[in-house]
PDB file of N, CA and C in Angstrom:
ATOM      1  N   UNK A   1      -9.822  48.181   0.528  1.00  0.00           N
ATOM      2  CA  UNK A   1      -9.822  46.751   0.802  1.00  0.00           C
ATOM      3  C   UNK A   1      -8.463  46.390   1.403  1.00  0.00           C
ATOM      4  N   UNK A   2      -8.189  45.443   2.639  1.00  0.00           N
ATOM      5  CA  UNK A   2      -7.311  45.568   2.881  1.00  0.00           C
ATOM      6  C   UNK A   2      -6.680  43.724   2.158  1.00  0.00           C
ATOM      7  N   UNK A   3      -5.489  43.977   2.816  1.00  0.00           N
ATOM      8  CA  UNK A   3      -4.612  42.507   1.734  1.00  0.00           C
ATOM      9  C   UNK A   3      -5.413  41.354   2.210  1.00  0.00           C
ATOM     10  N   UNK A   4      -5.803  40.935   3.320  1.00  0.00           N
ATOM     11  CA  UNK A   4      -6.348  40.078   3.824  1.00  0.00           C
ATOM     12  C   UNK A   4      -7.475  39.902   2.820  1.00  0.00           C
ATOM     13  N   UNK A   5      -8.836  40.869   3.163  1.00  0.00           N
ATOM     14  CA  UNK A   5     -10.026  41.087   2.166  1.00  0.00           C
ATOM     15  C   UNK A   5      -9.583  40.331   0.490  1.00  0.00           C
ATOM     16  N   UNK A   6      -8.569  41.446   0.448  1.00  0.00           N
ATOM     17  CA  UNK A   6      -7.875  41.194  -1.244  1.00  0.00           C
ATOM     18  C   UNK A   6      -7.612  39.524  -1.101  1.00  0.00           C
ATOM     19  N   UNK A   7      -6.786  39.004  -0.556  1.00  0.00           N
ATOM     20  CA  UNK A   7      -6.748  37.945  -0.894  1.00  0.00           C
ATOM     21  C   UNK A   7      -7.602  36.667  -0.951  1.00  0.00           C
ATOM     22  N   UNK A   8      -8.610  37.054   0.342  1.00  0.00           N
ATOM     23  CA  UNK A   8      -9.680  36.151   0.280  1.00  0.00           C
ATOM     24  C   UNK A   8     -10.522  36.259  -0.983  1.00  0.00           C
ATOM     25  N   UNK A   9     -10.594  37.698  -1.530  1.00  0.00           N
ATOM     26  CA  UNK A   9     -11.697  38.059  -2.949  1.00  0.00           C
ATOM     27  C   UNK A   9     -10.547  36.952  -3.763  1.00  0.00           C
ATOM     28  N   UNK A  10      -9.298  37.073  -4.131  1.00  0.00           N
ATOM     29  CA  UNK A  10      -8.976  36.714  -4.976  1.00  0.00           C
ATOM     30  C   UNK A  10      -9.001  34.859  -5.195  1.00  0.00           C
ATOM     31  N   UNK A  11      -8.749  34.469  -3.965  1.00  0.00           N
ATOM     32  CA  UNK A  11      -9.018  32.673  -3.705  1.00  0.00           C
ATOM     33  C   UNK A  11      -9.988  32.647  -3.749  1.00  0.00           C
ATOM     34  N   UNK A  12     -11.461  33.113  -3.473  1.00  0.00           N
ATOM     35  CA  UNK A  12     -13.164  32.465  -4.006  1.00  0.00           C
ATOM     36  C   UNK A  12     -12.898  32.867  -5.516  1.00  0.00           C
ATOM     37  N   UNK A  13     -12.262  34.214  -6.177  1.00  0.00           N
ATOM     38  CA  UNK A  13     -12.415  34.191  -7.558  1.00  0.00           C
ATOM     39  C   UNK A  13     -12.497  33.055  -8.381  1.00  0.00           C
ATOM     40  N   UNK A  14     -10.885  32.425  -7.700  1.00  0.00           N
ATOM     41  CA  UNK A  14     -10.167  31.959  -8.045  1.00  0.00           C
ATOM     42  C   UNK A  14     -10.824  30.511  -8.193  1.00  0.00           C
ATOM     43  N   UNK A  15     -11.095  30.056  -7.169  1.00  0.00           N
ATOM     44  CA  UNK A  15     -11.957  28.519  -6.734  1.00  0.00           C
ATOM     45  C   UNK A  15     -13.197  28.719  -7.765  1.00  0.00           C
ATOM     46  N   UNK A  16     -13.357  29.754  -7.758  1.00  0.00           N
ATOM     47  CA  UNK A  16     -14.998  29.128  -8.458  1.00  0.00           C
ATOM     48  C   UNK A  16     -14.973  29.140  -9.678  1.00  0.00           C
ATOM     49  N   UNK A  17     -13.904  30.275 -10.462  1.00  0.00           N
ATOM     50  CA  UNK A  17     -13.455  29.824 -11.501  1.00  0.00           C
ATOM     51  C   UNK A  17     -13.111  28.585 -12.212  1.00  0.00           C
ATOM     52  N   UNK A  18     -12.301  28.404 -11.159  1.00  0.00           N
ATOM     53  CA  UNK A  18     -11.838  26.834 -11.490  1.00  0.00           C
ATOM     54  C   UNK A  18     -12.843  25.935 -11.330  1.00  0.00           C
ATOM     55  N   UNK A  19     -13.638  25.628 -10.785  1.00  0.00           N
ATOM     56  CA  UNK A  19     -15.208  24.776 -10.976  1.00  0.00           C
ATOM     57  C   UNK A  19     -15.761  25.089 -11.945  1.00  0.00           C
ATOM     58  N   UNK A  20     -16.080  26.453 -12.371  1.00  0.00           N
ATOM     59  CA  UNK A  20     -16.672  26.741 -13.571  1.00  0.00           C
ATOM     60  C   UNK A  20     -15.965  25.869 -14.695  1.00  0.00           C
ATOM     61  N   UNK A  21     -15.155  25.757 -15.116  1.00  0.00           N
ATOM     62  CA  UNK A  21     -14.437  25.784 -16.291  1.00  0.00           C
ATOM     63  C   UNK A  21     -14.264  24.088 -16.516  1.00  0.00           C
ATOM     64  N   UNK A  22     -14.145  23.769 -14.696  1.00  0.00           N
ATOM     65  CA  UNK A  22     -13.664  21.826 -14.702  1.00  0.00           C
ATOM     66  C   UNK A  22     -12.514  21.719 -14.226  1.00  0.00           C
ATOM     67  N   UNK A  23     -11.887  22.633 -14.064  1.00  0.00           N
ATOM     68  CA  UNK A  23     -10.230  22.249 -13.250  1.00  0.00           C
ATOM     69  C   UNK A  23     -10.390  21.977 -11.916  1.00  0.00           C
ATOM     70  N   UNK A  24      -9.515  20.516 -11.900  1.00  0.00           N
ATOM     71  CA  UNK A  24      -9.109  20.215 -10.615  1.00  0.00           C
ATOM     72  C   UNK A  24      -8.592  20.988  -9.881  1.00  0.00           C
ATOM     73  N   UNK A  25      -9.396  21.265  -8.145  1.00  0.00           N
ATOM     74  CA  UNK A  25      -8.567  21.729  -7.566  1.00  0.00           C
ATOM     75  C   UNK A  25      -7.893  21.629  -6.429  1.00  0.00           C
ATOM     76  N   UNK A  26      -8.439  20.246  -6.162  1.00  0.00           N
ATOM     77  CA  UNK A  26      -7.936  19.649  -4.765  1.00  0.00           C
ATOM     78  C   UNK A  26      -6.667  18.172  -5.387  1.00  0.00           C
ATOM     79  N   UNK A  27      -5.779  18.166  -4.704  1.00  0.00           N
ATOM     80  CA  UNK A  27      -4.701  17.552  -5.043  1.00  0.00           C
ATOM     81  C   UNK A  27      -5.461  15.745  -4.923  1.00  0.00           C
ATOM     82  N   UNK A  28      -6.022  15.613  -3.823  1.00  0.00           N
ATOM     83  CA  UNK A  28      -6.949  14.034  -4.147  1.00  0.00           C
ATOM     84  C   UNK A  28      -7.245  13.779  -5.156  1.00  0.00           C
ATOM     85  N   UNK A  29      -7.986  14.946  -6.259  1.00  0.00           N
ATOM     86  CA  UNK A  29      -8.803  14.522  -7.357  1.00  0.00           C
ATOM     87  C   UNK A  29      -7.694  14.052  -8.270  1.00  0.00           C
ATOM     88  N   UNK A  30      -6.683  14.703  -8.289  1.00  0.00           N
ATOM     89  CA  UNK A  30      -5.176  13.909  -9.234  1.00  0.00           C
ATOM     90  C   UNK A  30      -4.785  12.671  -9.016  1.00  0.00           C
ATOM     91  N   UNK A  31      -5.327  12.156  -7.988  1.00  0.00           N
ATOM     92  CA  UNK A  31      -5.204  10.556  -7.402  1.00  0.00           C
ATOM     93  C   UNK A  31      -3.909  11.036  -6.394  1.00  0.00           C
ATOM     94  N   UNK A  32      -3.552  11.685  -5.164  1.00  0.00           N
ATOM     95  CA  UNK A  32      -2.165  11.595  -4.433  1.00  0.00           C
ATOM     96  C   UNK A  32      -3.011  11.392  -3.297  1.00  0.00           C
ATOM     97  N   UNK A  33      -2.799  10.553  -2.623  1.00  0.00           N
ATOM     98  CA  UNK A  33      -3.344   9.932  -1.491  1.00  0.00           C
ATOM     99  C   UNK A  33      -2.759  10.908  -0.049  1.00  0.00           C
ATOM    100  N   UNK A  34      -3.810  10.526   0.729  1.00  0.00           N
ATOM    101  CA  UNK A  34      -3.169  11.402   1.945  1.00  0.00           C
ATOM    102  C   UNK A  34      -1.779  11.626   2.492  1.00  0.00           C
ATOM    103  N   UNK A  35      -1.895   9.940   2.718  1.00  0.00           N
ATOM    104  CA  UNK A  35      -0.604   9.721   3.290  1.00  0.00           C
ATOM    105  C   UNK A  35       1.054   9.983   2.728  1.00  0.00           C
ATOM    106  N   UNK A  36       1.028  10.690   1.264  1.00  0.00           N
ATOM    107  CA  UNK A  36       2.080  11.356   0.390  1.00  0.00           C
ATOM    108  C   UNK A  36       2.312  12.398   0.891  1.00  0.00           C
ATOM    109  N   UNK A  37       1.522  13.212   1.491  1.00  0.00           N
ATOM    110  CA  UNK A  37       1.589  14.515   2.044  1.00  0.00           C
ATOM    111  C   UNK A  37       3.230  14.738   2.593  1.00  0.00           C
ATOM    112  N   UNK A  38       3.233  14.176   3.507  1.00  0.00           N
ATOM    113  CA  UNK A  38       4.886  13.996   4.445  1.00  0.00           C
ATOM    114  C   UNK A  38       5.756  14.078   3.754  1.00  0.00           C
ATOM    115  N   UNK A  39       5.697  12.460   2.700  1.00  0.00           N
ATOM    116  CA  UNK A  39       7.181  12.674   1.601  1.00  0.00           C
ATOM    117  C   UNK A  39       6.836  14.063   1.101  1.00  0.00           C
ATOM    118  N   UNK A  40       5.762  15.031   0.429  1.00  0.00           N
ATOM    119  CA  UNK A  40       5.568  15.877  -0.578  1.00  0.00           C
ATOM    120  C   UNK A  40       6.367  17.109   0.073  1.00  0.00           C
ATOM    121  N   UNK A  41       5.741  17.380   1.340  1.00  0.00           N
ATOM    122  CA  UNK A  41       5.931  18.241   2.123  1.00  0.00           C
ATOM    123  C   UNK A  41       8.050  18.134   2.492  1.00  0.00           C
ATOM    124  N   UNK A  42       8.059  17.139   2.696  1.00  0.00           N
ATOM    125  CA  UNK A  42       9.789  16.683   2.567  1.00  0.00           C
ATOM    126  C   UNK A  42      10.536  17.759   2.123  1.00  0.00           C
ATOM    127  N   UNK A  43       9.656  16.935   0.182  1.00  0.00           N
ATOM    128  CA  UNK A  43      10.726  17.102  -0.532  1.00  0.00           C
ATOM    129  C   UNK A  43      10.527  18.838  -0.685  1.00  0.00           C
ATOM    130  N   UNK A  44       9.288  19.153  -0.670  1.00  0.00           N
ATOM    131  CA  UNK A  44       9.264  20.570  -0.852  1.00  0.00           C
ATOM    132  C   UNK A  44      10.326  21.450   0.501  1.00  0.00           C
ATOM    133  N   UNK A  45      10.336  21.337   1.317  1.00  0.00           N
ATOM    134  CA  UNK A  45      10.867  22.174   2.057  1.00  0.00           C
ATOM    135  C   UNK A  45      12.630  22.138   1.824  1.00  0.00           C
ATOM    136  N   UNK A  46      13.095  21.567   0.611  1.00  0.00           N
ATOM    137  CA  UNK A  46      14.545  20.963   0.618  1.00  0.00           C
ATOM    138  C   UNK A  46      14.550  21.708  -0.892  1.00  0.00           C
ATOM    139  N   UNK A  47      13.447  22.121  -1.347  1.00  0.00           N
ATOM    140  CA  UNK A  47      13.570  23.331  -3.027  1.00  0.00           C
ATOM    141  C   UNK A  47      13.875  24.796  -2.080  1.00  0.00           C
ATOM    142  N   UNK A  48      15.424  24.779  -2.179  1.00  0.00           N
ATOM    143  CA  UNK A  48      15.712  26.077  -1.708  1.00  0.00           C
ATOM    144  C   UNK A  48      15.341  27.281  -2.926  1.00  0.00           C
ATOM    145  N   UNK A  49      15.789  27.029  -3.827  1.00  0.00           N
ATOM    146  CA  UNK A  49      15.562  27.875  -5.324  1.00  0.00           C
ATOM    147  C   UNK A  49      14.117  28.465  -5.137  1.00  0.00           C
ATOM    148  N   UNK A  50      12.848  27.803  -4.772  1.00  0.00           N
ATOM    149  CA  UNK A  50      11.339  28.049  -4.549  1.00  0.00           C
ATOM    150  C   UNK A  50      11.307  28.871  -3.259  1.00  0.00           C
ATOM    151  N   UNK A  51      11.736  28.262  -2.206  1.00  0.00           N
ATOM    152  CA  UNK A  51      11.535  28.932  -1.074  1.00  0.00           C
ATOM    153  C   UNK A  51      11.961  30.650  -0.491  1.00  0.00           C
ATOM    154  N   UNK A  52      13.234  30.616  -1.864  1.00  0.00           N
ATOM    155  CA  UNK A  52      13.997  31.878  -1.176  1.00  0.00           C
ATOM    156  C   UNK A  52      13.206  32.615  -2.320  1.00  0.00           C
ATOM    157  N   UNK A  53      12.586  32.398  -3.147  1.00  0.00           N
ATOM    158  CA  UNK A  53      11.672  33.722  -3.971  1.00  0.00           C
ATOM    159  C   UNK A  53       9.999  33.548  -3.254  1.00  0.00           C
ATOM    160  N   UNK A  54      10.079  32.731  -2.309  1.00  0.00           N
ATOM    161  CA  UNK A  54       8.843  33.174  -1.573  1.00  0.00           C
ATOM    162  C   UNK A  54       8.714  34.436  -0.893  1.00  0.00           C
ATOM    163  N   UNK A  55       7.253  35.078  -0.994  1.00  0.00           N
ATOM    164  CA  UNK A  55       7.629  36.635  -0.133  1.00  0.00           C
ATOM    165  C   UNK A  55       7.496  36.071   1.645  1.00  0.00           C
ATOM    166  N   UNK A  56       7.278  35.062   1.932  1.00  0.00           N
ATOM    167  CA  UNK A  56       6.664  34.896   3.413  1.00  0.00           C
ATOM    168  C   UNK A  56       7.876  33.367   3.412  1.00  0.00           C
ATOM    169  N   UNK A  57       8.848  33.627   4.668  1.00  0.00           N
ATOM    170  CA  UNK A  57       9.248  32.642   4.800  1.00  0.00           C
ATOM    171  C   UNK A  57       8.684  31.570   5.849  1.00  0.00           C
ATOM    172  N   UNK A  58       8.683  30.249   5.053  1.00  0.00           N
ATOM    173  CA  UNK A  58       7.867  29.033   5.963  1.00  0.00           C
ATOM    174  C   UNK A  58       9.082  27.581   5.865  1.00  0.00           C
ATOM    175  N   UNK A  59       8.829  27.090   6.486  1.00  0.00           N
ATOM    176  CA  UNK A  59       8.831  25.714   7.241  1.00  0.00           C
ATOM    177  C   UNK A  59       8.263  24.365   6.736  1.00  0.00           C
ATOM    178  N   UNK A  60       9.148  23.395   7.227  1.00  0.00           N
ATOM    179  CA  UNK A  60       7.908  22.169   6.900  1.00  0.00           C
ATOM    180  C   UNK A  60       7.079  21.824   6.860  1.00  0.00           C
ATOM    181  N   UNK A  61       6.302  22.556   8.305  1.00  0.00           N
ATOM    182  CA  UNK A  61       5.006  22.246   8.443  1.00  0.00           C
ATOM    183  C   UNK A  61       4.079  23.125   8.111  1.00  0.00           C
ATOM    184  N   UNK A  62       4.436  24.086   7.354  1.00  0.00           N
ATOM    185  CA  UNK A  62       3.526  25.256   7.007  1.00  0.00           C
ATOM    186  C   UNK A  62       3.508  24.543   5.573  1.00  0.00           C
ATOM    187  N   UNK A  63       4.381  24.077   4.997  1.00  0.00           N
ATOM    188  CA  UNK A  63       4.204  22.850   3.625  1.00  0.00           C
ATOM    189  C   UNK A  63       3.096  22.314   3.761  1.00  0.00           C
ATOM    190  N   UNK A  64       3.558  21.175   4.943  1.00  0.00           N
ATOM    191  CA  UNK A  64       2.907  20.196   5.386  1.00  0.00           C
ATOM    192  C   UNK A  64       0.920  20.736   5.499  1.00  0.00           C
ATOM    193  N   UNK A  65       1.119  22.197   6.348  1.00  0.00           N
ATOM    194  CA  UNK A  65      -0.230  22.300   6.234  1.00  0.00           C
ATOM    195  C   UNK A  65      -1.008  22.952   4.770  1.00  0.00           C
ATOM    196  N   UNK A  66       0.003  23.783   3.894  1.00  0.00           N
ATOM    197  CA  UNK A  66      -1.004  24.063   2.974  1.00  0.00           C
ATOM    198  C   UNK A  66      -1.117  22.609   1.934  1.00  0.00           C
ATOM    199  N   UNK A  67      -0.304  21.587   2.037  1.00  0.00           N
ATOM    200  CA  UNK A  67      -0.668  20.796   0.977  1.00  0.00           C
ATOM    201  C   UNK A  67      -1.499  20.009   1.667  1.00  0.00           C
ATOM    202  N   UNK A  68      -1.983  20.180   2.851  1.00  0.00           N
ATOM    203  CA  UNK A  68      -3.406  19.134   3.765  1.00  0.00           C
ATOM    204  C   UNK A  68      -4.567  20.149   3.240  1.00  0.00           C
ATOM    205  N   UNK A  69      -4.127  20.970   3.072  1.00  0.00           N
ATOM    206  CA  UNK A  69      -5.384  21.840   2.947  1.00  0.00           C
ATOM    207  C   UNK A  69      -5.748  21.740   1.296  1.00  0.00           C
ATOM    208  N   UNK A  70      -4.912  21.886   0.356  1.00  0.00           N
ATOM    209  CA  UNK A  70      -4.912  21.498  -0.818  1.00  0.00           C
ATOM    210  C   UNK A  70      -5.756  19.718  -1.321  1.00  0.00           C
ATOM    211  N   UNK A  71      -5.823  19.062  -0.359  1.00  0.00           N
ATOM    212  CA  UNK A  71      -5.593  17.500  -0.515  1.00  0.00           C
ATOM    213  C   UNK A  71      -7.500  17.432  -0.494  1.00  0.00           C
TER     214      UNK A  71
END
């Protein structure tokens, strides 16, 4: 299986798990409205401490897009 494969198996695990059980998993259902995204995305790209133990280095808008995708 390659990492790609692997990771997609592991995010449907993962998602449907979380339906099974009742956990929220889209950031809307917490009540954060779209338009927070920007400030969220902001403030996240300014947590150096988070970013530098990331294995893949990203950007604002790679923030910006996984928390649209999250929303």
């Amino acid at each position: 299986m390659s990492d790609e494969e692997a990771s997609e198996y592991l995010t449907e695990w993962m998602t449907g798990t979380a339906r099974r059980i009742g956990v929220t998993i889209r950031i809307r259902d917490l009540g954060v409205p779209e338009d927070a995204i920007p400030t969220m995305a902001d403030a996240a790209s300014r947590e150096a401490r988070l970013l530098s133990n990331n294995p893949k280095t990203i950007n604002r808008e790679d923030i910006d897009k996984i928390y649209r995708r999250a929303w």
